[in-house]
C-alpha atoms as a PDB file:
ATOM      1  CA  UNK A   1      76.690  56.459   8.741  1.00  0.00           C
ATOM      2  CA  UNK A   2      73.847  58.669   7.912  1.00  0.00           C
ATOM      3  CA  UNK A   3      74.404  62.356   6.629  1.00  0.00           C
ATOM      4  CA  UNK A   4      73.566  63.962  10.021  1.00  0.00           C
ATOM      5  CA  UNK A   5      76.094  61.468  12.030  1.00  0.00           C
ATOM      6  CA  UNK A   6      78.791  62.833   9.019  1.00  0.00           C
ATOM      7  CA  UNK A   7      78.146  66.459   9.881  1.00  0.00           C
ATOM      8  CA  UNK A   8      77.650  66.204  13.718  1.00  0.00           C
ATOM      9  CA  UNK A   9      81.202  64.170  13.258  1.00  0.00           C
ATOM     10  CA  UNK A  10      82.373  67.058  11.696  1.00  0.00           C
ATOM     11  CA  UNK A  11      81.038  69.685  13.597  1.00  0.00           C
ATOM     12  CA  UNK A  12      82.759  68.017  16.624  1.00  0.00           C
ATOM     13  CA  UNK A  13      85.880  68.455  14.863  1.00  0.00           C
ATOM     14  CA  UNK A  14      85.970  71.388  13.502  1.00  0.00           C
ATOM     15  CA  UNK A  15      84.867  73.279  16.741  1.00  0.00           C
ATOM     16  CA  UNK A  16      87.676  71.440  18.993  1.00  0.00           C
ATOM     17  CA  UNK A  17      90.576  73.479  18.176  1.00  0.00           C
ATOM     18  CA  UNK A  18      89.293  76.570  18.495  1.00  0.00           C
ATOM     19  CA  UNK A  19      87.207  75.352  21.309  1.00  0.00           C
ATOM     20  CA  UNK A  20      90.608  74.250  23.182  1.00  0.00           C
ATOM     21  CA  UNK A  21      92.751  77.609  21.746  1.00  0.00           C
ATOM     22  CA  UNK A  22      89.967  79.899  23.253  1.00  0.00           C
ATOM     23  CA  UNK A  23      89.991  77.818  26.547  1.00  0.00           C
ATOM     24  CA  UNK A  24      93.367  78.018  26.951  1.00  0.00           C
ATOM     25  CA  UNK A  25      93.348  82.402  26.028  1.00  0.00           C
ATOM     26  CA  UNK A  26      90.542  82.081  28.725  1.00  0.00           C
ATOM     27  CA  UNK A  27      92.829  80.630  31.172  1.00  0.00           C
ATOM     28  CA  UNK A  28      95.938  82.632  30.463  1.00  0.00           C
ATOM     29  CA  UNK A  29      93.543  85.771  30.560  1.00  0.00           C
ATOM     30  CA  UNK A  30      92.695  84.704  33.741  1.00  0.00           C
ATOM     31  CA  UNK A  31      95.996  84.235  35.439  1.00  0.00           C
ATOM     32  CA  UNK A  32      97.073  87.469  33.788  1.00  0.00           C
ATOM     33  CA  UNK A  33      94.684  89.434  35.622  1.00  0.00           C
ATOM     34  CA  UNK A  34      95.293  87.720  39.003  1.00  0.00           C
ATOM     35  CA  UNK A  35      99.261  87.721  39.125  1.00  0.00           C
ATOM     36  CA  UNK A  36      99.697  84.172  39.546  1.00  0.00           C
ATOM     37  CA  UNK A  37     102.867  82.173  38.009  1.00  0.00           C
ATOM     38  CA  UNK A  38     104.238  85.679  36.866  1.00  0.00           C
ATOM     39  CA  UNK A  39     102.126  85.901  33.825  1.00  0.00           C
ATOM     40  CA  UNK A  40     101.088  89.692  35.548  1.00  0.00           C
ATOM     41  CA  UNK A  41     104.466  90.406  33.876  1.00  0.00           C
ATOM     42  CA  UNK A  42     103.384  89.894  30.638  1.00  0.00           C
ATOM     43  CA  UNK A  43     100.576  92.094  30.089  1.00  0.00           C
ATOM     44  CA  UNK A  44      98.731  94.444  32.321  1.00  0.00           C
ATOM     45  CA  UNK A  45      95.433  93.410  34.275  1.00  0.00           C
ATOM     46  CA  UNK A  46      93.384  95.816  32.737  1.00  0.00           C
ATOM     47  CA  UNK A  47      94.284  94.710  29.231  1.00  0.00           C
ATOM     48  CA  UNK A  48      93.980  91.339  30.442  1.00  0.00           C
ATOM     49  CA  UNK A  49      90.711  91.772  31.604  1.00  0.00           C
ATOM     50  CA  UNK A  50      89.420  93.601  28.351  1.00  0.00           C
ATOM     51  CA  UNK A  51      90.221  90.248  26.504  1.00  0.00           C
ATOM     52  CA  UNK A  52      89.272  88.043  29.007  1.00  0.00           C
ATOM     53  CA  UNK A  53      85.841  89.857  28.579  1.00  0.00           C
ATOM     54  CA  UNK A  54      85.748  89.742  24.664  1.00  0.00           C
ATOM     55  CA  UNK A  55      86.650  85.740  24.974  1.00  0.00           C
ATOM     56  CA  UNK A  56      83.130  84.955  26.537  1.00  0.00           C
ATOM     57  CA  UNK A  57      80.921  84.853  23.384  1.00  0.00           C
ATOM     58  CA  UNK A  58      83.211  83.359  20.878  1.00  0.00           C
ATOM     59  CA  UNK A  59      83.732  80.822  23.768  1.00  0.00           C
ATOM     60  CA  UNK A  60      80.365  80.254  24.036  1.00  0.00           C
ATOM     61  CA  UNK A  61      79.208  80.213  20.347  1.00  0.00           C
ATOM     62  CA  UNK A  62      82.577  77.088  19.703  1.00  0.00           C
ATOM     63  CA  UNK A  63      81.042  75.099  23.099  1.00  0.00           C
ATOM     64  CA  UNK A  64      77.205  75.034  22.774  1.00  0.00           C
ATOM     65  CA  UNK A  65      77.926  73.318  19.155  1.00  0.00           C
ATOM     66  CA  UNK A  66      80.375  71.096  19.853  1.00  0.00           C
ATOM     67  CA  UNK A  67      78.798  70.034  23.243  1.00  0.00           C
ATOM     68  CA  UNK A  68      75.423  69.548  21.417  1.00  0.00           C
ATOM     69  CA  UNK A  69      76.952  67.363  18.565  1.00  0.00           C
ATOM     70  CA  UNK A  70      79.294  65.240  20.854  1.00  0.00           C
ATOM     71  CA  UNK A  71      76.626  64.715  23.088  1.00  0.00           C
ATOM     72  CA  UNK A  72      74.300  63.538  20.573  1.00  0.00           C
ATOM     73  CA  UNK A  73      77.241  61.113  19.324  1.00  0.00           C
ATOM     74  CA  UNK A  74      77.837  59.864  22.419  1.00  0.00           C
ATOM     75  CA  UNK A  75      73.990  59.194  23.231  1.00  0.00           C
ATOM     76  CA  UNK A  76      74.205  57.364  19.535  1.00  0.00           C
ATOM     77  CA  UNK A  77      77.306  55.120  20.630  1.00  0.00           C
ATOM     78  CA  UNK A  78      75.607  54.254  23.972  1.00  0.00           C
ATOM     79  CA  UNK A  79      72.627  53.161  22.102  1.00  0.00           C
ATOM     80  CA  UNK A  80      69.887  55.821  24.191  1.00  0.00           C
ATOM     81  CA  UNK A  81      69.240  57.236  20.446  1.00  0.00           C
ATOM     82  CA  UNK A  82      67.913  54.435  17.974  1.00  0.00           C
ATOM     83  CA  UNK A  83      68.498  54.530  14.211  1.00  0.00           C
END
């Protein structure tokens, strides 16, 4: 395994937990602000909505490496990127 496989490898994993954590907030955020399954009850919309809000960069600076990497690994596996 070359030195670039090693660190997409690892780039993969060290983005997917706080790639799921943050897509889970995102979710939960979500149904917050809506009402649905009684989570209204746990926090108001507003504030709901002001974290839902703040989740969209952090979400999107975890999924554009991880997507990139694991994409590139999978392209490897598949054999559509030669060594």
């Amino acid at each position: 395994m070359t030195h670039f496989n090693r660190m997409a490898l690892n780039t993969v994993r060290v983005t997917s937990w706080p790639l799921l954590l943050l897509v889970i907030a995102s979710f939960v955020t979500g149904y917050m602000m809506s009402g649905r399954y009684g989570l209204n009850t746990t926090m108001k919309p507003e504030k709901a909505l002001i974290i839902h809000k703040l989740l969209h960069w952090p979400l999107l600076a975890v999924l554009v490496p991880h997507t990139i990497a694991a994409v590139y690994l999978a392209f490897k596996r598949w054999g559509w990127i030669k060594s």
